[in-house]
C-alpha atoms as a PDB file:
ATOM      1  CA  UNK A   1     -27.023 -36.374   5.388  1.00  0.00           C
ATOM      2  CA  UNK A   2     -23.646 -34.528   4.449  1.00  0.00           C
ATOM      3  CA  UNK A   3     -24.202 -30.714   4.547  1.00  0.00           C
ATOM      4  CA  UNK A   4     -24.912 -28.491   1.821  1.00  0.00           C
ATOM      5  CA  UNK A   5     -21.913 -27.208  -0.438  1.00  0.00           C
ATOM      6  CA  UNK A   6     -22.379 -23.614  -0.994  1.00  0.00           C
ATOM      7  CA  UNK A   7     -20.111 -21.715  -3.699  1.00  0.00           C
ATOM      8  CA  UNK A   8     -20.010 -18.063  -4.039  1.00  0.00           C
ATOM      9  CA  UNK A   9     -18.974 -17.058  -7.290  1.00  0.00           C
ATOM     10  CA  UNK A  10     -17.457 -13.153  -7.493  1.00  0.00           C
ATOM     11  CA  UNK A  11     -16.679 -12.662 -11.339  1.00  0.00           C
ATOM     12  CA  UNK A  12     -17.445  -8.845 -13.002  1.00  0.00           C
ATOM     13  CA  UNK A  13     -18.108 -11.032 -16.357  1.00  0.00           C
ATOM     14  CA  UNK A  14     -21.687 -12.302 -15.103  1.00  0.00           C
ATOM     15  CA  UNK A  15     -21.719 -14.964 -18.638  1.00  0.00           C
ATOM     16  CA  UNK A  16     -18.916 -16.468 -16.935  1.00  0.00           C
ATOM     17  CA  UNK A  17     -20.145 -16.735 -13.796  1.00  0.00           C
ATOM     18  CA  UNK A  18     -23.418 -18.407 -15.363  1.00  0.00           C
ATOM     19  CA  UNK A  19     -21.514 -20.602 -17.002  1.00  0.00           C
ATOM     20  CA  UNK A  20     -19.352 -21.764 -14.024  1.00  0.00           C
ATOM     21  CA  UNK A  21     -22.473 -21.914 -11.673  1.00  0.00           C
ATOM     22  CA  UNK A  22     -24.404 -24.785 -14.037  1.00  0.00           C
ATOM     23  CA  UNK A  23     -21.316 -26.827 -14.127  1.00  0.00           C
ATOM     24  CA  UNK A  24     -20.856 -26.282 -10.199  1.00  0.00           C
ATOM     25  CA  UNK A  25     -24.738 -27.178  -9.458  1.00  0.00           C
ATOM     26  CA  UNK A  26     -23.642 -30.319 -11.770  1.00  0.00           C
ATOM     27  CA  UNK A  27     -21.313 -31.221  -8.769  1.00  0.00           C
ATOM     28  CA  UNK A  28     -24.011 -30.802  -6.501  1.00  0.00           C
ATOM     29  CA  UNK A  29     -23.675 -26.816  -5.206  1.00  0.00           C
ATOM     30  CA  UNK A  30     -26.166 -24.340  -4.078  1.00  0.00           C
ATOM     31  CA  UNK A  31     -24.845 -21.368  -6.395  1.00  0.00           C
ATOM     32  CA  UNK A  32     -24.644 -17.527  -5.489  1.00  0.00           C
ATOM     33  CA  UNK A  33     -23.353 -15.104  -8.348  1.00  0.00           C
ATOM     34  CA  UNK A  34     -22.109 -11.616  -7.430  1.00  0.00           C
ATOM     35  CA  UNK A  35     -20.740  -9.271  -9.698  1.00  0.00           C
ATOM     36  CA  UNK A  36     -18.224  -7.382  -7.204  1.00  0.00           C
ATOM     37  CA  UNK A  37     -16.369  -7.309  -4.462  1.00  0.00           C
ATOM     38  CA  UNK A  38     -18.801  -5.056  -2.499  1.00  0.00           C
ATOM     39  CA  UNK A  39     -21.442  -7.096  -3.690  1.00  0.00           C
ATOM     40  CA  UNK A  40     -19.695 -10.873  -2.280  1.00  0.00           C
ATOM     41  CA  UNK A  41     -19.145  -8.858   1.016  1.00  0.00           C
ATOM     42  CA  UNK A  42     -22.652  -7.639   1.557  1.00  0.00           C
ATOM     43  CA  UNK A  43     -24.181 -11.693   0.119  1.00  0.00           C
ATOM     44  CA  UNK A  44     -21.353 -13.879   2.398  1.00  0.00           C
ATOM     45  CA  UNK A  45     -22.671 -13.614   5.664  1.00  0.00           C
ATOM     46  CA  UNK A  46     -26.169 -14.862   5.039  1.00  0.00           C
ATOM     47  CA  UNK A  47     -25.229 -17.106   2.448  1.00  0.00           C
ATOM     48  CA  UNK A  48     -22.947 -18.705   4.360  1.00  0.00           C
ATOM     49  CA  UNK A  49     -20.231 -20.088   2.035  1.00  0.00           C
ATOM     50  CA  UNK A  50     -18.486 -23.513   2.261  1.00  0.00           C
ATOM     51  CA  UNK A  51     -16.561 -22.205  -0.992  1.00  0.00           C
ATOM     52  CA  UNK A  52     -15.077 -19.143  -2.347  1.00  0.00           C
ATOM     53  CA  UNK A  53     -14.356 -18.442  -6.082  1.00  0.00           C
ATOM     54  CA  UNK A  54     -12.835 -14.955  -6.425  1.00  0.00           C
ATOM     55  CA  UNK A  55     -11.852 -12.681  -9.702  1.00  0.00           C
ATOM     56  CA  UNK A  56      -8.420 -10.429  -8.802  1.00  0.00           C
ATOM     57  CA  UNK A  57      -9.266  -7.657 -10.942  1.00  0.00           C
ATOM     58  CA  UNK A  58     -13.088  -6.018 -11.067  1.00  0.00           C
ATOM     59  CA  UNK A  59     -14.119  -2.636 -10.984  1.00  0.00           C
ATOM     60  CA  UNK A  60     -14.127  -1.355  -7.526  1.00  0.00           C
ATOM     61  CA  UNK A  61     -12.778  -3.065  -4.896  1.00  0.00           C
ATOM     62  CA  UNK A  62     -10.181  -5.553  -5.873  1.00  0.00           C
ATOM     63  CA  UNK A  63     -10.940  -9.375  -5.433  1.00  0.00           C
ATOM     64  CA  UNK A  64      -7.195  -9.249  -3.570  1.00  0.00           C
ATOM     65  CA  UNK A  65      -8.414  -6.657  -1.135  1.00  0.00           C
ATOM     66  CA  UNK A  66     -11.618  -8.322  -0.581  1.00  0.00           C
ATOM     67  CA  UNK A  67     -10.022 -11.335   0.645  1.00  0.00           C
ATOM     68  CA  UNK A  68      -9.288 -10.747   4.513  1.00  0.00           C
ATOM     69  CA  UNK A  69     -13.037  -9.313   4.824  1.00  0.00           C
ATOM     70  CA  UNK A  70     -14.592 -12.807   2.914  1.00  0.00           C
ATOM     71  CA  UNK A  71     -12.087 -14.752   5.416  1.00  0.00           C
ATOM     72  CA  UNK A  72     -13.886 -12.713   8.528  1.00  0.00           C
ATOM     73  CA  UNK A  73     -17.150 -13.596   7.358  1.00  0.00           C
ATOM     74  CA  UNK A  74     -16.588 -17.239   5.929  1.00  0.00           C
ATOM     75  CA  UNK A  75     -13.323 -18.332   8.243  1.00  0.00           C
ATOM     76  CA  UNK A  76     -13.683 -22.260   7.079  1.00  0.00           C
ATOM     77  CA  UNK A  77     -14.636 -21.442   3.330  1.00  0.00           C
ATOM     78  CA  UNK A  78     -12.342 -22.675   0.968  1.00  0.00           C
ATOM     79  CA  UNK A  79     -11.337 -19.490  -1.261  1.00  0.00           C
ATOM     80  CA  UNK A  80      -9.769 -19.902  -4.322  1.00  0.00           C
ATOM     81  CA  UNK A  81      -8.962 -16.628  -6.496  1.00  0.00           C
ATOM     82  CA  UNK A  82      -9.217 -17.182  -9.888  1.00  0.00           C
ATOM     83  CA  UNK A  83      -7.996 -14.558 -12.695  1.00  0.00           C
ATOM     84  CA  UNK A  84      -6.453 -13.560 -16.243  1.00  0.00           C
ATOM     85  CA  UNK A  85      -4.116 -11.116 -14.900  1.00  0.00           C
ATOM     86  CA  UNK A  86      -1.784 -13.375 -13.266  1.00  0.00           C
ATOM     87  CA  UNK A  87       1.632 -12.656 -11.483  1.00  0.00           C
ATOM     88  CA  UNK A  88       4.000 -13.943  -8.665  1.00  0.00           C
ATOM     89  CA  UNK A  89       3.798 -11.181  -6.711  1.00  0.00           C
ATOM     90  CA  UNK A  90      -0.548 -11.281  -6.548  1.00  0.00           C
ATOM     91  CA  UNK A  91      -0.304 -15.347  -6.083  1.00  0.00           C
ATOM     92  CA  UNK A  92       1.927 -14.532  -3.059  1.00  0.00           C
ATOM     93  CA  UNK A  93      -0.147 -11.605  -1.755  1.00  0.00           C
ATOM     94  CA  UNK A  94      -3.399 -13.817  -2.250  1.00  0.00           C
ATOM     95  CA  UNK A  95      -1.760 -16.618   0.005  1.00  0.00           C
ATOM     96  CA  UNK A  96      -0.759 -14.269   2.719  1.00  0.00           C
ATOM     97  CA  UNK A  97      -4.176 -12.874   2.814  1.00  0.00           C
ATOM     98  CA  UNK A  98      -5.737 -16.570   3.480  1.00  0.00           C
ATOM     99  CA  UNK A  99      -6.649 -17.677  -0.147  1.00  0.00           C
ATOM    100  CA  UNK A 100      -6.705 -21.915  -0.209  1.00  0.00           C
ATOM    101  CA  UNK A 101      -5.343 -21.511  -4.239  1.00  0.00           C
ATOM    102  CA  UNK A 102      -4.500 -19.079  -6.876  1.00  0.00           C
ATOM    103  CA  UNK A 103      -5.370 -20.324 -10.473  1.00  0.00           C
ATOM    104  CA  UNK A 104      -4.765 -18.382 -13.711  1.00  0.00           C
ATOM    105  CA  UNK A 105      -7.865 -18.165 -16.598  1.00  0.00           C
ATOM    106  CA  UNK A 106      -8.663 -20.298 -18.085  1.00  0.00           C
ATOM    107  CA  UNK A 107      -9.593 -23.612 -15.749  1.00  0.00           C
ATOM    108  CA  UNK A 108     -12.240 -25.986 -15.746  1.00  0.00           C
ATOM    109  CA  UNK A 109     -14.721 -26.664 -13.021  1.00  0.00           C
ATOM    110  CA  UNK A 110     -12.714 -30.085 -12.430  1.00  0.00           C
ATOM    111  CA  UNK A 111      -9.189 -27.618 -12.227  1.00  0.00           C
ATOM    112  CA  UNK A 112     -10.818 -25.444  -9.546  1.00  0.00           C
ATOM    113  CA  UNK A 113     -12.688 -28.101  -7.655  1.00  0.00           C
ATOM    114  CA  UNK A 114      -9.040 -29.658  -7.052  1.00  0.00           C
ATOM    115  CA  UNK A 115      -8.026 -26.151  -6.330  1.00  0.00           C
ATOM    116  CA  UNK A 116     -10.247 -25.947  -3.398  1.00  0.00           C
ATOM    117  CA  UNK A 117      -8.499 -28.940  -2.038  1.00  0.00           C
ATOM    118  CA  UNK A 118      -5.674 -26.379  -1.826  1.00  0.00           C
ATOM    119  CA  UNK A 119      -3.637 -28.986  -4.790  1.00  0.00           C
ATOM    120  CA  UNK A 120      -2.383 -27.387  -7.837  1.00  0.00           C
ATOM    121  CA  UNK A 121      -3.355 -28.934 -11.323  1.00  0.00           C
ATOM    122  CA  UNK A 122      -0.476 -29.443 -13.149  1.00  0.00           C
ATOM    123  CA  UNK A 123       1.964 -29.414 -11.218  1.00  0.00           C
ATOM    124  CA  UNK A 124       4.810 -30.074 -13.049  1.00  0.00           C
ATOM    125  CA  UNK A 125       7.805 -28.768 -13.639  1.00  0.00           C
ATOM    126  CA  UNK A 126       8.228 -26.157 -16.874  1.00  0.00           C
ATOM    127  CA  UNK A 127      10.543 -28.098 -19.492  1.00  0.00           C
ATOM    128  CA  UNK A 128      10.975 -24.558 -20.806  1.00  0.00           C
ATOM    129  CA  UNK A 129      11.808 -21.854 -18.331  1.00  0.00           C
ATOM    130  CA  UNK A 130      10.263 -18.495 -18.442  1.00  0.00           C
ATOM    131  CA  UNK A 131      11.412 -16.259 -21.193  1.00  0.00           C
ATOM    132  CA  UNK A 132      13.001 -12.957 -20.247  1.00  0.00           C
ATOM    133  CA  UNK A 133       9.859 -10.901 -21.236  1.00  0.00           C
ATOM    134  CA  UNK A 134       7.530 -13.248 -18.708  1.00  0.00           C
ATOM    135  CA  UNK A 135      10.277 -12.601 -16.208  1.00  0.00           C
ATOM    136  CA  UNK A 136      10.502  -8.248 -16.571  1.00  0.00           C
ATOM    137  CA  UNK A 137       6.829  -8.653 -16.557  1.00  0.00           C
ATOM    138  CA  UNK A 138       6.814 -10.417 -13.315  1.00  0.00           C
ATOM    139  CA  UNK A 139       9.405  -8.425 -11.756  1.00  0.00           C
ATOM    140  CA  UNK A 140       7.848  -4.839 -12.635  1.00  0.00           C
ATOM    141  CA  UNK A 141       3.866  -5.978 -11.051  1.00  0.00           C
ATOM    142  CA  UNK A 142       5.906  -7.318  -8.297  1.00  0.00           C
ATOM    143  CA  UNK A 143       7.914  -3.688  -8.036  1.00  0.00           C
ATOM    144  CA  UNK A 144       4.003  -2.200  -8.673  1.00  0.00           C
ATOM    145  CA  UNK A 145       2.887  -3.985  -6.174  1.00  0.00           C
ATOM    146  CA  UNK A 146       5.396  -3.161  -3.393  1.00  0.00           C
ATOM    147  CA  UNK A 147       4.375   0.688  -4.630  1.00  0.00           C
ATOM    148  CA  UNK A 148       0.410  -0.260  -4.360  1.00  0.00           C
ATOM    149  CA  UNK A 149      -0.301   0.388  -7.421  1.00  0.00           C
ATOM    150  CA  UNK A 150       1.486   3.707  -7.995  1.00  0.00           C
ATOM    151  CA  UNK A 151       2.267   3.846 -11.794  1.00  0.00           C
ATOM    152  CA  UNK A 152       4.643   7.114 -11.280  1.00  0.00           C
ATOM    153  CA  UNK A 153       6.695   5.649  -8.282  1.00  0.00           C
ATOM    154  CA  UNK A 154       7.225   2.027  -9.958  1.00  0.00           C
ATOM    155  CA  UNK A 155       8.687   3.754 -12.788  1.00  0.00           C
ATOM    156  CA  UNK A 156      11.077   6.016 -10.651  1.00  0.00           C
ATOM    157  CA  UNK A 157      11.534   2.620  -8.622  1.00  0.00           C
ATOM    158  CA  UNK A 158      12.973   0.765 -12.334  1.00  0.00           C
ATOM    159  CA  UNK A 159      14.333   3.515 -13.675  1.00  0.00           C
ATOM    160  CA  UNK A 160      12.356   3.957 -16.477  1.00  0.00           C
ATOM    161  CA  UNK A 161       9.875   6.425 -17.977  1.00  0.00           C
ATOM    162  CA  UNK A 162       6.319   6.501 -16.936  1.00  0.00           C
ATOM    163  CA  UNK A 163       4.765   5.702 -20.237  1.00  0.00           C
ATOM    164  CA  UNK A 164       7.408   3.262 -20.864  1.00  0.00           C
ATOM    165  CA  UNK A 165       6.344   1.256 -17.956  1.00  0.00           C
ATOM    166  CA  UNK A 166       2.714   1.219 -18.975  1.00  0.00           C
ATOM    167  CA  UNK A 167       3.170   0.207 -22.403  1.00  0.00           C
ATOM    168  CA  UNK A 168       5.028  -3.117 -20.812  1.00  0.00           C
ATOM    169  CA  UNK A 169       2.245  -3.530 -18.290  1.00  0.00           C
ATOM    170  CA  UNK A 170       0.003  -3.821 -21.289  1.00  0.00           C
ATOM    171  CA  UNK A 171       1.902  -6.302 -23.171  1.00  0.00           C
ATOM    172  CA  UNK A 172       1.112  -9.460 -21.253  1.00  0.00           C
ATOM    173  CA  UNK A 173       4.255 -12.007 -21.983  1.00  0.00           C
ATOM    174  CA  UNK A 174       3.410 -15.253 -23.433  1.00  0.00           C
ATOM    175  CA  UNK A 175       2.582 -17.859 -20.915  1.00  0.00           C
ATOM    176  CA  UNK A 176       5.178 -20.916 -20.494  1.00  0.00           C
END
């Protein structure tokens, strides 16, 4: 008898996470929903995950920072983070840090079950490439990033004013 598939499921946005756990018992997991980072952490050990579905951005401790401490406690887990706030520099981090994929919000259980085979869907080239706002907005969350989150010192970092820097971070650049 093949072993048990086990999924835990770390989304702030518990609807979500209800929704994605019916269409993942459909494909014949054991569901476990946790609304934080903290909360994944304290249910991964006993739960024993064979898969790992992980929201970057929640309140409290990031899904990003969460990931070497969910690697300790499920090493063979297949961890896929999964997220609306998408950027190069956060799809590179999460890959350093051990994740199998990195897929952007919307996706399908189908899209994230081939995730967790560490494939890509979609993997084709952009006919278009990315338009000059998409690219800033890449470049100043990877600049944020290298600052760790530091608002103040990203700005001195791009030469621009504080505010100014925010009010870009806000506008998220149309995805191509």
């Amino acid at each position: 008898m093949p072993e048990q598939r086990r999924i835990l499921l770390v989304d702030d946005d518990a609807t979500f996470s209800q929704v994605l756990a019916r269409g993942f018992a459909r494909h014949g997991f054991e569901c476990r929903c946790c609304t934080s980072a903290e909360e994944a952490l304290e249910n991964c050990a006993g739960f024993a995950p064979t898969h790992i579905l992980l929201d970057l951005n929640m309140p409290g401790q990031s899904g990003l920072a969460a990931v070497p401490s969910l690697r300790r406690l499920a090493p063979d887990a297949a961890l896929v983070i999964l997220t609306g706030y998408s950027s190069i520099a956060t799809a590179v981090d999460a890959i350093k840090l051990g994740a199998t994929q990195y897929l952007c919000k919307p996706a399908t259980v189908a899209e994230i079950l081939l995730a967790f085979g560490g494939k890509r869907p979609g993997n084709e080239v952009p006919v278009q490439p990315h338009s000059l706002e998409r690219l800033e907005w890449e470049h100043m969350q990877r600049v944020l990033n290298e600052n760790r989150g530091n608002i103040s010192a990203t700005a001195r970092a791009l030469g621009m004013h504080r505010r100014t820097l925010q009010r870009k971070l806000q506008k998220r650049p149309v995805r191509r």
